[in-house]
C-alpha atoms as a PDB file:
ATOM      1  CA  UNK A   1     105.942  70.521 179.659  1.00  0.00           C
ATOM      2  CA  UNK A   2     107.609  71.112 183.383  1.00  0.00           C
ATOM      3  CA  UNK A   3     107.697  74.385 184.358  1.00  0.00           C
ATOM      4  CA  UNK A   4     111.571  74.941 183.686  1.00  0.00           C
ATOM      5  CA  UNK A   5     110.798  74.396 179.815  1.00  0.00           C
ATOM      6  CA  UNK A   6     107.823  76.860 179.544  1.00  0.00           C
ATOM      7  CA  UNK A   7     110.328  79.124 181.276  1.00  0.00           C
ATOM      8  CA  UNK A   8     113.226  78.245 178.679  1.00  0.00           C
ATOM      9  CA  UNK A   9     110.565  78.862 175.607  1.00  0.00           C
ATOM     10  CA  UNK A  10     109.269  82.083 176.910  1.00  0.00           C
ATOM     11  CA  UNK A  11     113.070  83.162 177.853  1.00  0.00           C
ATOM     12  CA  UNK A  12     114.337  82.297 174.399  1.00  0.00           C
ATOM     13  CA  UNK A  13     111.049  84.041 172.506  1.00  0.00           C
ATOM     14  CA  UNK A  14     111.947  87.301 174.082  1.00  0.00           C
ATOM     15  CA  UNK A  15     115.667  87.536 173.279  1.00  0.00           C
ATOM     16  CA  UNK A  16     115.110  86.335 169.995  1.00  0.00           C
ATOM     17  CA  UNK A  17     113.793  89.448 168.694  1.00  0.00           C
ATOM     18  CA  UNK A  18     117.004  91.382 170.242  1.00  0.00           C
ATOM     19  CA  UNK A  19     119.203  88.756 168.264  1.00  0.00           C
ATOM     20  CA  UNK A  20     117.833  89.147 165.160  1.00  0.00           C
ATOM     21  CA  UNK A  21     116.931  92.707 165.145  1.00  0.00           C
ATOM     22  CA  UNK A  22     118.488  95.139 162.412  1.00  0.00           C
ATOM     23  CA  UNK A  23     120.520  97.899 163.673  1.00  0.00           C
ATOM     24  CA  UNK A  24     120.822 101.460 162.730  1.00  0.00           C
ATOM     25  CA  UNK A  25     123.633 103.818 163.275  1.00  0.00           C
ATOM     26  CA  UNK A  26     123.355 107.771 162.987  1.00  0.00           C
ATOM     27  CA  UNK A  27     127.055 109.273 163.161  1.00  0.00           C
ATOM     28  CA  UNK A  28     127.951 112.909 163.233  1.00  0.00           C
ATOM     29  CA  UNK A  29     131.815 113.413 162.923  1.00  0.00           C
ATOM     30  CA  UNK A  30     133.281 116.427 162.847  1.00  0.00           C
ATOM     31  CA  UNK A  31     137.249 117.315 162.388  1.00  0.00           C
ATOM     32  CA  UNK A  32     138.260 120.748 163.140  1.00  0.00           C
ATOM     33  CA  UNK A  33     142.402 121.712 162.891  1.00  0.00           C
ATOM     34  CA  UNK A  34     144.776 124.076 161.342  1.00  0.00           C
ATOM     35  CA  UNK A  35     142.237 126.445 159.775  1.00  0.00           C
ATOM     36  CA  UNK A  36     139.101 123.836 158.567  1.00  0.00           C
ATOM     37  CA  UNK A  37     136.319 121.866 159.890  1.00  0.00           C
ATOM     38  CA  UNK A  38     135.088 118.595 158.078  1.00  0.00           C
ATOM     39  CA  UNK A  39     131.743 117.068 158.848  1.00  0.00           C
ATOM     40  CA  UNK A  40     130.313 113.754 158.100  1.00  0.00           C
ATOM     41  CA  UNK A  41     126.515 113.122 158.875  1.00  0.00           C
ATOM     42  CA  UNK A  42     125.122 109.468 157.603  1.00  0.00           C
ATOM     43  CA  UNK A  43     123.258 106.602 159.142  1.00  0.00           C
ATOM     44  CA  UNK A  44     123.973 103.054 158.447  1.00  0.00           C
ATOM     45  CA  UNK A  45     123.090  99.604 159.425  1.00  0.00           C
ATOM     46  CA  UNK A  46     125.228  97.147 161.646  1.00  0.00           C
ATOM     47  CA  UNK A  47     125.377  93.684 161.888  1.00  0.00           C
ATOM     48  CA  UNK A  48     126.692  92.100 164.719  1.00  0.00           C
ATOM     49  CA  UNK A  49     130.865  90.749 164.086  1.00  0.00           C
ATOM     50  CA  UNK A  50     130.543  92.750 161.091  1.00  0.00           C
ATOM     51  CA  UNK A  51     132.799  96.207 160.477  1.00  0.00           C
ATOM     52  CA  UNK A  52     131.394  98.846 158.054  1.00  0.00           C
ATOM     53  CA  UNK A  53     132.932 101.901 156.824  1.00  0.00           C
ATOM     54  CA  UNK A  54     130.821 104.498 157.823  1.00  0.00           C
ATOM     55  CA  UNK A  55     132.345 107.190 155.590  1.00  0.00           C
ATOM     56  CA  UNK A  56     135.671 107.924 153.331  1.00  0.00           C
ATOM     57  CA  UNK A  57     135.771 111.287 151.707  1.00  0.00           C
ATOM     58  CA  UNK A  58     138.585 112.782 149.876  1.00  0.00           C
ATOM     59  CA  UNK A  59     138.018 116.650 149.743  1.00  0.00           C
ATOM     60  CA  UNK A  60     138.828 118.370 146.757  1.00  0.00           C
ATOM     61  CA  UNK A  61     139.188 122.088 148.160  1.00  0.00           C
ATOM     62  CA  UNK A  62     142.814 121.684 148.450  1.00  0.00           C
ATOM     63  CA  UNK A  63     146.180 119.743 148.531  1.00  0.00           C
ATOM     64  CA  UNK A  64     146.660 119.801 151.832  1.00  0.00           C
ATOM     65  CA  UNK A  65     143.287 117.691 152.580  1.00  0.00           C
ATOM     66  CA  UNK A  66     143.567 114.024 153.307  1.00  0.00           C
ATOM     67  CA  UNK A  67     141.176 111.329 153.289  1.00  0.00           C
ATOM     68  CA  UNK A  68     139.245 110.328 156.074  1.00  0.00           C
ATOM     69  CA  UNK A  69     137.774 106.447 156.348  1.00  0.00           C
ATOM     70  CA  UNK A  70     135.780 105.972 159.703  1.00  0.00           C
ATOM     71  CA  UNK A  71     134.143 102.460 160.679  1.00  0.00           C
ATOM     72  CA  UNK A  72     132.244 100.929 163.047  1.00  0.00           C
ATOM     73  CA  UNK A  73     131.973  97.128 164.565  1.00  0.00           C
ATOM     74  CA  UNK A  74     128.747  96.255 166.515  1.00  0.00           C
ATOM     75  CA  UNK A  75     130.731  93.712 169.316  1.00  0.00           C
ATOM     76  CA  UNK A  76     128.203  93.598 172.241  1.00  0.00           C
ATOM     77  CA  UNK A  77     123.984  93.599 172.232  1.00  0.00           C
ATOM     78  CA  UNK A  78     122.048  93.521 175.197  1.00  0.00           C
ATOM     79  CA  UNK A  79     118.933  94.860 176.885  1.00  0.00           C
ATOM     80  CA  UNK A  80     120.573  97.632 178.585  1.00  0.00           C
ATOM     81  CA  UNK A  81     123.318  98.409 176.191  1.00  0.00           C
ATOM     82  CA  UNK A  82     125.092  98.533 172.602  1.00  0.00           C
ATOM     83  CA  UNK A  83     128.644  98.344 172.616  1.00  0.00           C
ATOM     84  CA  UNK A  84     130.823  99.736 169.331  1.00  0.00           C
ATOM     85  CA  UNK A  85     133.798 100.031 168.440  1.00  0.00           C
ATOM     86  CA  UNK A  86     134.839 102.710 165.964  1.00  0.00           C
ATOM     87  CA  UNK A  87     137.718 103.782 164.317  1.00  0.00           C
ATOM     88  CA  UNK A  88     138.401 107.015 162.661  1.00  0.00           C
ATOM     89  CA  UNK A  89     141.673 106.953 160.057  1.00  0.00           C
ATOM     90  CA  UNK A  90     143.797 109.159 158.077  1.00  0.00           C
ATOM     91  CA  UNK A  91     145.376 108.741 154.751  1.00  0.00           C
ATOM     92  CA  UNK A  92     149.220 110.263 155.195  1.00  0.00           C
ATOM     93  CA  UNK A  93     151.219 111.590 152.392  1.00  0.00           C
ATOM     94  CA  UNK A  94     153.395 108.422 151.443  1.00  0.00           C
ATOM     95  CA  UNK A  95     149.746 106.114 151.379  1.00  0.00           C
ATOM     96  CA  UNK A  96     150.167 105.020 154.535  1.00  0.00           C
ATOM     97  CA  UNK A  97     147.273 105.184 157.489  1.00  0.00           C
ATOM     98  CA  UNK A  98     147.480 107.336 161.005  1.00  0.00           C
ATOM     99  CA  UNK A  99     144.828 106.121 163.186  1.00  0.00           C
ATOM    100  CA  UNK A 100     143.056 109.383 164.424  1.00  0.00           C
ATOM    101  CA  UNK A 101     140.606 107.686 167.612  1.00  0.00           C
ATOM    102  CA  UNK A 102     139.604 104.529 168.169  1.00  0.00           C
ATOM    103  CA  UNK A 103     136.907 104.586 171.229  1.00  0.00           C
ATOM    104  CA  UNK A 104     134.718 102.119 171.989  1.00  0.00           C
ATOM    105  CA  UNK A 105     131.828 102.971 173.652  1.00  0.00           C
ATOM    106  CA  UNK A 106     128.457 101.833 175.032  1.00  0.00           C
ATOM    107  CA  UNK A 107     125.357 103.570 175.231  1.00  0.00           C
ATOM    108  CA  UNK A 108     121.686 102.885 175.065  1.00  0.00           C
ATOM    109  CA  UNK A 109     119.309 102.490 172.553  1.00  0.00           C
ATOM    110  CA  UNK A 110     117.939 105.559 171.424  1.00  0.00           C
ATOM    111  CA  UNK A 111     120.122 107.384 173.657  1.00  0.00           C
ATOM    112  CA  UNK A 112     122.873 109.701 172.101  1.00  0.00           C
ATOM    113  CA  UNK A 113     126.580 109.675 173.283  1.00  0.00           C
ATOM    114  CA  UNK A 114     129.223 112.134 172.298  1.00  0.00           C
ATOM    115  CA  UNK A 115     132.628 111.416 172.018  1.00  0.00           C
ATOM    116  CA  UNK A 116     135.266 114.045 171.826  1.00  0.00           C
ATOM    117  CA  UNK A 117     138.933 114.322 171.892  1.00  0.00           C
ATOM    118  CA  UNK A 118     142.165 115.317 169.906  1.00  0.00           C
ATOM    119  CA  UNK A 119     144.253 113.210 167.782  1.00  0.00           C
ATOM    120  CA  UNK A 120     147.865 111.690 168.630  1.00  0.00           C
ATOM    121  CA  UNK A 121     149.778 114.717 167.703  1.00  0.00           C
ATOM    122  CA  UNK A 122     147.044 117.174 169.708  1.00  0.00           C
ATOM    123  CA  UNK A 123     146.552 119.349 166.414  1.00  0.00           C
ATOM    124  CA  UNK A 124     143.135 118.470 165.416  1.00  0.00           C
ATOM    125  CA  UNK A 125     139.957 118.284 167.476  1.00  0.00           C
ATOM    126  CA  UNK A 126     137.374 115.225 166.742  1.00  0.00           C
ATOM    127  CA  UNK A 127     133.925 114.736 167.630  1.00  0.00           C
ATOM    128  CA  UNK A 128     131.965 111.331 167.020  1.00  0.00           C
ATOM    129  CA  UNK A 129     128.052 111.592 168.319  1.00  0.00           C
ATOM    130  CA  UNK A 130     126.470 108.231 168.043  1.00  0.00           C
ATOM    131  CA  UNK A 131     122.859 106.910 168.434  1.00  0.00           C
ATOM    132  CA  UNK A 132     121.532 103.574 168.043  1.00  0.00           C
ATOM    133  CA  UNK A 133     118.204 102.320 167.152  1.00  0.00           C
ATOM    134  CA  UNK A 134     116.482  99.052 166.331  1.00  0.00           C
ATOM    135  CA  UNK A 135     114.666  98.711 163.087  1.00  0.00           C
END
């Protein structure tokens, strides 16, 4: 075998293993507007292409609380990076659903990222701390 073939083998041995590898998520979300705080801790796995709902909660502490349904799509791998794209959404009054944030954002593995800013209307506060590992 030439030398550009041993090179392709060895190339294609060692990004294998970053293809195929299984991907955990730990998310911390926390809400915070007119008078109460929510907070969703979990950890899930991501598959590349692949969207999963990371959490939906319906509070029962009062009328006024609507439900929450965050997700998360794994859309870029590489050595230096993980790129996600999440979306945080809100259940209105008539059914319908108010996106809340929608960042996408890269970070490394095992490195946390926060994310924080205020929804559309600027009356609730959201934070979204991410961290990524490889299983």
């Amino acid at each position: 075998m030439n030398d550009w073939g041993k090179g392709l083998v060895l190339f294609s041995a060692l990004l294998s293993p970053l293809a195929m590898a299984d991907w955990l998520l730990d998310v911390n979300f926390e809400l915070t507007g007119a008078g109460m705080t929510r907070s969703v801790n979990t950890s899930l796995s991501l598959l590349p292409g692949e969207e999963t709902v990371f959490f939906g909660t319906l509070d029962e502490i009062g009328q006024n609380q609507r439900e929450l349904v965050g997700s998360a799509e794994l859309i870029e791998v590489s050595a230096e990076q993980v790129k996600i794209a999440f979306k945080v959404q809100e259940r209105l009054d008539d059914g319908g659903w108010r996106t809340l944030i929608a960042p996408t954002l890269s970070t490394g593995l095992d490195t946390p990222i926060l994310y924080e800013g205020q929804d559309s209307e600027g009356e609730k506060q959201l934070k979204l701390q991410v961290a990524v590992t490889s299983v």
